[in-house]
Each structure stands twice: as C-alpha cells, then as structure tokens.
C-alpha atoms as a PDB file:
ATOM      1  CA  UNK A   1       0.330   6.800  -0.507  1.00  0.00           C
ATOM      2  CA  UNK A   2       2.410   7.930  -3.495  1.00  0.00           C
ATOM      3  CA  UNK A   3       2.195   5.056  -6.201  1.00  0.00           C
ATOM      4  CA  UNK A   4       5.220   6.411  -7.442  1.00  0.00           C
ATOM      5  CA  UNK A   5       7.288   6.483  -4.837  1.00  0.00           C
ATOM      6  CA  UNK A   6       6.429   2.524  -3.320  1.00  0.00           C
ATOM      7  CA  UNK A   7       6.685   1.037  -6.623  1.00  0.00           C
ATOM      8  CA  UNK A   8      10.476   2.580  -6.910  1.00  0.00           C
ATOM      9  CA  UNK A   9      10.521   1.744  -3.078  1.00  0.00           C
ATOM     10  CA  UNK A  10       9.468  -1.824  -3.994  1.00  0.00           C
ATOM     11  CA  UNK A  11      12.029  -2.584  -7.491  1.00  0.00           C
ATOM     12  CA  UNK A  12      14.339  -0.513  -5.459  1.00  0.00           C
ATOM     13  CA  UNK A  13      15.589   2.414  -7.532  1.00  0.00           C
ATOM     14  CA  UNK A  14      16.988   5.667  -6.120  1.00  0.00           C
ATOM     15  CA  UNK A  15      15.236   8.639  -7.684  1.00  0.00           C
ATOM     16  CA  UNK A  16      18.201  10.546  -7.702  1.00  0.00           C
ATOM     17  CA  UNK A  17      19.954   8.857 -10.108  1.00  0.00           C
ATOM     18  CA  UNK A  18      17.408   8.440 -13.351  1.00  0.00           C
ATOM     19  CA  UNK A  19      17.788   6.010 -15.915  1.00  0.00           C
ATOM     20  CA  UNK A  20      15.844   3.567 -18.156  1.00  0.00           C
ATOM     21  CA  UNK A  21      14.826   1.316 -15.140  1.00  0.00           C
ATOM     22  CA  UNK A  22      13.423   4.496 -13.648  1.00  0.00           C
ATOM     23  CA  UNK A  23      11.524   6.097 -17.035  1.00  0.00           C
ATOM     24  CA  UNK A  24      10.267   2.174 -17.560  1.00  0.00           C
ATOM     25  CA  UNK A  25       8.609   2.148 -13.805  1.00  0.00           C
ATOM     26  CA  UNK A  26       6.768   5.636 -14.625  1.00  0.00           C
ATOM     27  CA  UNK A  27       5.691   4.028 -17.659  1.00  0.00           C
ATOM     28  CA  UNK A  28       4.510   1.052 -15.879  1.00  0.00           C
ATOM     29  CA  UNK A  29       2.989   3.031 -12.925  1.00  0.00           C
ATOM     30  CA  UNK A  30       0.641   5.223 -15.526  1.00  0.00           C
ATOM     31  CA  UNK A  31      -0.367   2.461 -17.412  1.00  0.00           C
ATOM     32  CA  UNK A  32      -1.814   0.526 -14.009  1.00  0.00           C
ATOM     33  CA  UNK A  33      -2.945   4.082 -12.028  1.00  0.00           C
ATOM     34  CA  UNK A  34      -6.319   3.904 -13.144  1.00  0.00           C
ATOM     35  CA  UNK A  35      -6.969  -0.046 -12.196  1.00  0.00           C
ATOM     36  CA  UNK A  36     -10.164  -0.362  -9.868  1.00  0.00           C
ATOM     37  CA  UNK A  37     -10.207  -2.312  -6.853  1.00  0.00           C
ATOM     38  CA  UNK A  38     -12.420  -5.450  -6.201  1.00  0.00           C
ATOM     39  CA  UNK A  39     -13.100  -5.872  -2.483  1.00  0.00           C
ATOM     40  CA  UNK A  40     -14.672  -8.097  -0.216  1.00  0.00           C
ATOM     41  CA  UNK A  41     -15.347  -7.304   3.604  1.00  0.00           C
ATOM     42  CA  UNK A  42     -17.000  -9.313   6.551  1.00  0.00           C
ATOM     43  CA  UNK A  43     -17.006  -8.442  10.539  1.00  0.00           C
ATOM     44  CA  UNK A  44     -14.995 -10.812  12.951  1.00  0.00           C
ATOM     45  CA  UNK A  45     -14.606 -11.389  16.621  1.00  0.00           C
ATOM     46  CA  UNK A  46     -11.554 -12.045  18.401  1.00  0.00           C
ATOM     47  CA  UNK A  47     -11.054 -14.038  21.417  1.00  0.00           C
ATOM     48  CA  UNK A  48      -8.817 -16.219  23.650  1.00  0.00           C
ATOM     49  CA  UNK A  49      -9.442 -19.900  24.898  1.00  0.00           C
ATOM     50  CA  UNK A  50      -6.598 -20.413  27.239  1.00  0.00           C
ATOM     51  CA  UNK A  51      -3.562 -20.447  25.677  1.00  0.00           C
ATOM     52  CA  UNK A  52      -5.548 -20.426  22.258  1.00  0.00           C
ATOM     53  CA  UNK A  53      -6.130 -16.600  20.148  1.00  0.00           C
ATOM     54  CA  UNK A  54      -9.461 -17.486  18.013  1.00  0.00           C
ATOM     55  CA  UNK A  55     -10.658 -15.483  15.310  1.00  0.00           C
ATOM     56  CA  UNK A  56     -14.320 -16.463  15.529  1.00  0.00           C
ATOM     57  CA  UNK A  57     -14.467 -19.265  17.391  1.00  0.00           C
ATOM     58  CA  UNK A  58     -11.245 -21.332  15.134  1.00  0.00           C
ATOM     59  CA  UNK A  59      -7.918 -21.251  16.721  1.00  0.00           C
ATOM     60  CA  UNK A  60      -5.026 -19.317  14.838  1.00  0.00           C
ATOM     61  CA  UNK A  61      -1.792 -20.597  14.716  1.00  0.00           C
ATOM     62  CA  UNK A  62       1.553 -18.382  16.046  1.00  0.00           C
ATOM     63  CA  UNK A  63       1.689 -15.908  17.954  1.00  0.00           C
ATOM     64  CA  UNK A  64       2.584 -12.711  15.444  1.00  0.00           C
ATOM     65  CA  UNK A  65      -1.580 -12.059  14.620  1.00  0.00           C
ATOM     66  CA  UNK A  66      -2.469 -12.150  18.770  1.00  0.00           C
ATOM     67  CA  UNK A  67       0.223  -9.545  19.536  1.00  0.00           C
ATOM     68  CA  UNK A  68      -0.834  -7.512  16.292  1.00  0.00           C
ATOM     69  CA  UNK A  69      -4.412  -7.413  17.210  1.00  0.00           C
ATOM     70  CA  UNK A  70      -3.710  -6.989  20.992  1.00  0.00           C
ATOM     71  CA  UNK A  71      -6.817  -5.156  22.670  1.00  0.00           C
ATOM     72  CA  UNK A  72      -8.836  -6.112  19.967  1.00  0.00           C
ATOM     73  CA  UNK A  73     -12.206  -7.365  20.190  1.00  0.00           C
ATOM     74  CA  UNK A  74     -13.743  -7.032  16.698  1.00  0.00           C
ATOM     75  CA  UNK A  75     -12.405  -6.769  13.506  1.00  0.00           C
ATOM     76  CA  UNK A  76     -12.479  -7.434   9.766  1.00  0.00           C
ATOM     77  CA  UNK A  77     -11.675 -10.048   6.720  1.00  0.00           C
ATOM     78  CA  UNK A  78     -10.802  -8.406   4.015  1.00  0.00           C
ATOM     79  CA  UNK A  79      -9.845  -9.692   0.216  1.00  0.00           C
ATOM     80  CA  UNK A  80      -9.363  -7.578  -2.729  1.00  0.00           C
ATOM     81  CA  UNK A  81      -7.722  -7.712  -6.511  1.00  0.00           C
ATOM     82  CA  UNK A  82      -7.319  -6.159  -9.339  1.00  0.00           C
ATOM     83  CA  UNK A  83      -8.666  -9.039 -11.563  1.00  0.00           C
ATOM     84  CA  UNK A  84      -7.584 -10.436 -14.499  1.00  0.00           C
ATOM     85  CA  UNK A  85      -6.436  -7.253 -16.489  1.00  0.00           C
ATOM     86  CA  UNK A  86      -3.708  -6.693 -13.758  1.00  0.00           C
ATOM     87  CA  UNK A  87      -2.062 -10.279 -14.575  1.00  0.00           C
ATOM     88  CA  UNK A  88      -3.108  -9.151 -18.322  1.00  0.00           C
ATOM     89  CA  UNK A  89      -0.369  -5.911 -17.934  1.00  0.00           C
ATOM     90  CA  UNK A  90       1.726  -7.864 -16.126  1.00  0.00           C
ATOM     91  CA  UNK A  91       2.596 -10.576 -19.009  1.00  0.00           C
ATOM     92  CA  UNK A  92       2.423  -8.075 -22.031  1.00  0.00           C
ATOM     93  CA  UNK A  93       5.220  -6.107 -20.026  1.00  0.00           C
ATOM     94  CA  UNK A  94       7.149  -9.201 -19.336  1.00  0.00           C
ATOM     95  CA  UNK A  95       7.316  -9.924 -23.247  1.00  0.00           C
ATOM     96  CA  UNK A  96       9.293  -7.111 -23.576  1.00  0.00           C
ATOM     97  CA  UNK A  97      11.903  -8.297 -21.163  1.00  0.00           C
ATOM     98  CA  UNK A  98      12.718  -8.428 -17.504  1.00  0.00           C
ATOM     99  CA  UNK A  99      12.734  -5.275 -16.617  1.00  0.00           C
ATOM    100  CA  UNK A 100       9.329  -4.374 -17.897  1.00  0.00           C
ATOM    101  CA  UNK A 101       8.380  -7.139 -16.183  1.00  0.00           C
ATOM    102  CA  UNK A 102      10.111  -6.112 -12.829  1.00  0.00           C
ATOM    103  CA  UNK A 103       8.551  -2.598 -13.239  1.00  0.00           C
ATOM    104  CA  UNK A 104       5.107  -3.770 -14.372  1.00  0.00           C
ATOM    105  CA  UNK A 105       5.339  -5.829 -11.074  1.00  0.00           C
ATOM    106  CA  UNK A 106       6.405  -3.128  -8.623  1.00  0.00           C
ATOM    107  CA  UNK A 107       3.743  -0.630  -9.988  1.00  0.00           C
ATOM    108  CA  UNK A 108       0.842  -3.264  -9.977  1.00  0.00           C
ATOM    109  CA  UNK A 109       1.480  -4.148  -6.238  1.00  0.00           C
ATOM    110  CA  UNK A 110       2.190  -0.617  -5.034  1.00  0.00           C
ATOM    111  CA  UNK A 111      -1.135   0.018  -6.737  1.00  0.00           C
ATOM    112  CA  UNK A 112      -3.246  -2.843  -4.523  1.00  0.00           C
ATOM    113  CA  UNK A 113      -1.712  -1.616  -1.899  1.00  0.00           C
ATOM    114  CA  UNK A 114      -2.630   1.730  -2.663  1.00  0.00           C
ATOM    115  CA  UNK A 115      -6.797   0.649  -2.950  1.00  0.00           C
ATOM    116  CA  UNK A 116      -6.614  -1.394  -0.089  1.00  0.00           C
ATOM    117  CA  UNK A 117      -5.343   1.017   2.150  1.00  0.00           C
ATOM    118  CA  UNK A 118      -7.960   3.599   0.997  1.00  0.00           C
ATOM    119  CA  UNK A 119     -10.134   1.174   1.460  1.00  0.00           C
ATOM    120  CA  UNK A 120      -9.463   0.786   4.822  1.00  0.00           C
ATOM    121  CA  UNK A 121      -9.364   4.247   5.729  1.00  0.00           C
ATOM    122  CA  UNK A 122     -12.898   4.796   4.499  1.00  0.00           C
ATOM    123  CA  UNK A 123     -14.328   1.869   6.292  1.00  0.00           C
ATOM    124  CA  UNK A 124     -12.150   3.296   9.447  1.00  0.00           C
ATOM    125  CA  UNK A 125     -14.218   6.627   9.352  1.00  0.00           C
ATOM    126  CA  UNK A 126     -17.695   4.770   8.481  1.00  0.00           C
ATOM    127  CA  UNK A 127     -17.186   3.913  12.833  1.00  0.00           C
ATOM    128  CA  UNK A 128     -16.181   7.205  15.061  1.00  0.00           C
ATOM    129  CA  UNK A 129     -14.585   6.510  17.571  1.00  0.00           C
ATOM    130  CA  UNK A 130     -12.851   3.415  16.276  1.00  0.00           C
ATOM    131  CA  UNK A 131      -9.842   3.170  13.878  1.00  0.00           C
ATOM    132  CA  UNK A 132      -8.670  -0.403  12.148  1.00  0.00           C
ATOM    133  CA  UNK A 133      -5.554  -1.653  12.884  1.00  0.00           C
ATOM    134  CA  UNK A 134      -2.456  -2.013   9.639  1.00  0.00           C
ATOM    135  CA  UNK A 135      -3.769  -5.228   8.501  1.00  0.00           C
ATOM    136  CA  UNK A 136      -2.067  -8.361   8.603  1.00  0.00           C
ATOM    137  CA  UNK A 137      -1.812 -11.227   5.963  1.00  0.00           C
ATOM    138  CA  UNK A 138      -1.340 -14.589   6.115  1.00  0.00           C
ATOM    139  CA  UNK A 139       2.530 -15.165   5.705  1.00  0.00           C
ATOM    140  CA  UNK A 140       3.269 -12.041   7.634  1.00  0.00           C
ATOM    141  CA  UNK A 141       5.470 -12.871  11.184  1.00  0.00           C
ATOM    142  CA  UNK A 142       4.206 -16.924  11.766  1.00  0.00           C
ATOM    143  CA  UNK A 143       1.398 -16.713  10.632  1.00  0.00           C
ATOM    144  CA  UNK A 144       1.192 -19.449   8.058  1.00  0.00           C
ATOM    145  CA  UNK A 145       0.163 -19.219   4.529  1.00  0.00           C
ATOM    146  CA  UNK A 146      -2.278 -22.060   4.908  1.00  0.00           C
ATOM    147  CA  UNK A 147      -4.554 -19.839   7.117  1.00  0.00           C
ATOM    148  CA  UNK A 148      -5.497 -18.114   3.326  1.00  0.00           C
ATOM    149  CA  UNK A 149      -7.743 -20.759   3.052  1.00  0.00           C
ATOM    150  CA  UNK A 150     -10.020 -19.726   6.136  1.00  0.00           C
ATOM    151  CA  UNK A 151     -10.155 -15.954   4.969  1.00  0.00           C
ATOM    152  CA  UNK A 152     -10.313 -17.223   1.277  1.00  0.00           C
ATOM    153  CA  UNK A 153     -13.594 -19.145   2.521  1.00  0.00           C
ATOM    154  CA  UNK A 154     -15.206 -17.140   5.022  1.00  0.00           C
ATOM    155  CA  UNK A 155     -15.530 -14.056   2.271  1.00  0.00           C
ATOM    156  CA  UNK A 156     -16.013 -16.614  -0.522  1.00  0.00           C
ATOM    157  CA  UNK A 157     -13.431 -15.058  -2.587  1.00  0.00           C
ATOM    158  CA  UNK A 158     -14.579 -16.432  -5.641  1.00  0.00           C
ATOM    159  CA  UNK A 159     -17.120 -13.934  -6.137  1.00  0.00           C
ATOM    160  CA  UNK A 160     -14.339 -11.427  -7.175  1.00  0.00           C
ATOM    161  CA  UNK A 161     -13.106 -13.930  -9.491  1.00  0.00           C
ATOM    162  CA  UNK A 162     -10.621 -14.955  -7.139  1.00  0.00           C
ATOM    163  CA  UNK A 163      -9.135 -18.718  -6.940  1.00  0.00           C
ATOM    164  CA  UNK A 164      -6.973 -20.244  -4.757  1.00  0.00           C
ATOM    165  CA  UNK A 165      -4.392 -23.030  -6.346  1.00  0.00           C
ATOM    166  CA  UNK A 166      -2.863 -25.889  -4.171  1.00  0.00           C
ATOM    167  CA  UNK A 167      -0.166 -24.046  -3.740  1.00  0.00           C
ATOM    168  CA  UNK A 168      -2.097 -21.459  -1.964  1.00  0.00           C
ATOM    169  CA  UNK A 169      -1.445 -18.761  -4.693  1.00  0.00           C
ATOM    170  CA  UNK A 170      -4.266 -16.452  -5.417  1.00  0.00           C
ATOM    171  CA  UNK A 171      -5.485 -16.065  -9.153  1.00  0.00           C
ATOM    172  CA  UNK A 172      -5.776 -12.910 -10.245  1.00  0.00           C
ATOM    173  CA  UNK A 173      -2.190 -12.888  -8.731  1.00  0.00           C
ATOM    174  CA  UNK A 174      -3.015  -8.956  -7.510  1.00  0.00           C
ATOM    175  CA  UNK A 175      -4.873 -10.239  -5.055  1.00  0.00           C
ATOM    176  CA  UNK A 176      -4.430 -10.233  -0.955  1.00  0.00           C
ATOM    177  CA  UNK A 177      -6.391 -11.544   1.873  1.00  0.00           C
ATOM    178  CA  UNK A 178      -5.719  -9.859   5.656  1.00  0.00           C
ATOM    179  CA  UNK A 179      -7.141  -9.320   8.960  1.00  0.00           C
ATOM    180  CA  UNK A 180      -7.613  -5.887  10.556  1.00  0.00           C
ATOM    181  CA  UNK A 181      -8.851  -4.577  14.190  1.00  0.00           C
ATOM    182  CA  UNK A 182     -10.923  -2.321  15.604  1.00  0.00           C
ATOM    183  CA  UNK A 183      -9.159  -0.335  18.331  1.00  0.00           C
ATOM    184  CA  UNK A 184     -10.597   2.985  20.231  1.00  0.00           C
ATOM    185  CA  UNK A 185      -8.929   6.243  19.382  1.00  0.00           C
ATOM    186  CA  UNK A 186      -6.999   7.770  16.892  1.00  0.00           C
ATOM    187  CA  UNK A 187      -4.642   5.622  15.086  1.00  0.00           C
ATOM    188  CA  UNK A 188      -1.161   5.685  15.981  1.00  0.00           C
ATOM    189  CA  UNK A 189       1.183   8.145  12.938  1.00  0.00           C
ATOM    190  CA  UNK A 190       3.774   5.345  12.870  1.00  0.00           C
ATOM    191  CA  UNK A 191       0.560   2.805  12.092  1.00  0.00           C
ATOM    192  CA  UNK A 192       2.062   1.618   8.586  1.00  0.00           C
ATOM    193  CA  UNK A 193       5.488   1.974   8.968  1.00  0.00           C
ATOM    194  CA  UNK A 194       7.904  -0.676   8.862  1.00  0.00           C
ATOM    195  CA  UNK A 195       8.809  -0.182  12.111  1.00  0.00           C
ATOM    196  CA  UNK A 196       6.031  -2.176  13.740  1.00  0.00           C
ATOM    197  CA  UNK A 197       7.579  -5.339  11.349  1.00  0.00           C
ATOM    198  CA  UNK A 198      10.280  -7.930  13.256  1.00  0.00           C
ATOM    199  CA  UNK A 199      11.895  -8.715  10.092  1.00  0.00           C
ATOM    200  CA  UNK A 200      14.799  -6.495  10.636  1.00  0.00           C
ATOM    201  CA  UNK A 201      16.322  -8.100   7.213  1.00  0.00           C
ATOM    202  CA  UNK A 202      13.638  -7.462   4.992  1.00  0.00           C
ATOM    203  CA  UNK A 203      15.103  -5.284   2.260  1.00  0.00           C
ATOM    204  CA  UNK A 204      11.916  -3.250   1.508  1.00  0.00           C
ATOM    205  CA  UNK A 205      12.040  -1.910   5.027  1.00  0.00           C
ATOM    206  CA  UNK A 206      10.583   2.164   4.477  1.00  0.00           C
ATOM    207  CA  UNK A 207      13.268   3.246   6.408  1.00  0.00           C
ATOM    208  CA  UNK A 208      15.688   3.185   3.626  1.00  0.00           C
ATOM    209  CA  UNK A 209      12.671   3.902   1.521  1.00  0.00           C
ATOM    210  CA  UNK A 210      13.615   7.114  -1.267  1.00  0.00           C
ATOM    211  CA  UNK A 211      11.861  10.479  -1.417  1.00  0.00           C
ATOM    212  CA  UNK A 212      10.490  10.609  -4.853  1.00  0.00           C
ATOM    213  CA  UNK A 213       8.283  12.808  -6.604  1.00  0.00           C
END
C-alpha cells in the first residue's frame, strides 16, 4: 500500500491539483510513517448450526461475515493500534486547525491500515498453501458494532493498552478489531478492492480512488 496515496484517497484530495490541503497531508503522512504497530492474534473456527454461522461455538449476528468467510473453516482474531502517541499526533495537529486535524486523521488511519495489512500478509505466508481472507470488522455490512466486545475479549485487548468505552469506541482511537479466513490457494488480485463491498454509496470507494505519487 502507498500511505500516500490512501490517506489523500481517504481526506479526498486529487493529486493533480496541489495546494495547502495537499502539502499539509504530506506533512502529516511523514510525521506518522514511522509509527509501529501493536498486534494481537488468536486462531478461530467457523461453523454453522442450522440456520446459525458461529465463530467458535457463539452465534454471529447478520449475514454479511457468513458470506465473507464462505468456505472457511478456520480463521483469525485480530486487534492492533498504534497506541497512545497516534491520538497524541492527532490532537497537537488538531490545535492548529481543522485541516491539520483532517490530514493528521487521514494519514494516521491509512497508516493502521497499512501495518495491519502487512501484518496479514506475513502471517498469510507463515501457512503454504493457505491465504487469509480481506478481513472484516465489526460495523462492516450487518455486522453490528456490539460484536467488538467478543473480539475485544477473546484477544484481551487490554494488553496493547487498548480499552473499550460504552460506546464501543476503542482507546487508543487507532485501533481496529477484525476477523479473517483461511482459504486454499492463491488469493484472489481483486482481494482488497472495494469491489467486494455492497455499499455502492460509500464515498471512499477505490474506484474513484487518485493515482498519486
């Protein structure tokens, strides 16, 4: 992944047409290029009871994470951040005004998603043979929000330095929680693209996405 290009993908700028929005998002992108990831993993089994999808043995609500991991049999929690010193960046930028704050906030999430698909890929080549699915995040399609509580638990997030408010907002607020499968073969070219997504109206779909540099 480029960082560069997603973060202007996500605060939607076109590269072709530089300006102070643009120069403050390269600013923002250095300053959070060199964050590490924190990451948590733990093996899962999939399975159906009926008309139930159960990810082990507790039911999952909607349908959006069965048809996602379809074929899948085992799979993986996963929770990362990029602790406190990402939220740190975040509100220096945003006493400068908005749009160091929109910047900071494009280039901080382009960068965790950045780690956590590397991370992914390296834990897809640790198993030949075997690739893990895009992963999938509570919130995504119907699945609700409320299932970050299961993930949040099962990997005991709070060894990251991760808490989870009633509101069900993570804290570091870098910080994700997803599912992914294992699935035999090679993975599919279009495997992160926004094409596999039903929300047709999203407007960070990557097909409108900018070439940038």
């Amino acid at each position: 992944m480029c960082l560069m290009r997603e973060a202007a993908r996500l605060m939607r700028l076109d590269p072709n047409q530089p300006g102070p929005a643009l120069q403050l998002l390269r600013e923002s992108v250095q300053l959070c290029a060199e964050l590490s990831l924190g990451s948590l993993t733990r093996p899962c089994s999939f399975s159906r009871s009926g008309a139930f999808f159960l990810v082990d043995g507790v039911p999952v609500p909607g349908q959006s994470l069965p048809r996602h991991l379809e074929g899948c049999r085992e799979g993986l929690l996963i929770g990362a951040t990029l602790g406190i010193e990402a939220d740190r960046l975040l509100k220096a930028r945003s006493l400068l005004g908005l749009t160091h704050a929109a910047a900071m906030q494009a280039a901080l999430s382009a960068r965790l998603e950045q780690g956590v698909d590397e991370l992914c890929d390296r834990l897809s080549g640790e198993r030949p043979g075997y690739h893990l699915t895009p992963r999938f995040s509570p919130g995504y399609g119907d699945l609700p929000l409320s299932y970050q509580n299961f993930i949040f638990q099962q990997l005991q997030m709070g060894r990251l330095g991760v808490s989870l408010t009633p509101g069900l907002m993570m804290v570091p607020t870098k910080s994700i929680t997803a599912l992914a499968g294992w699935r035999a073969g090679a993975p599919c070219q279009t495997a992160r693209s926004c094409a596999r997504c039903p929300d047709l109206r999203c407007p960070y779909r990557e097909e409108d996405a900018h070439e940038i540099s």
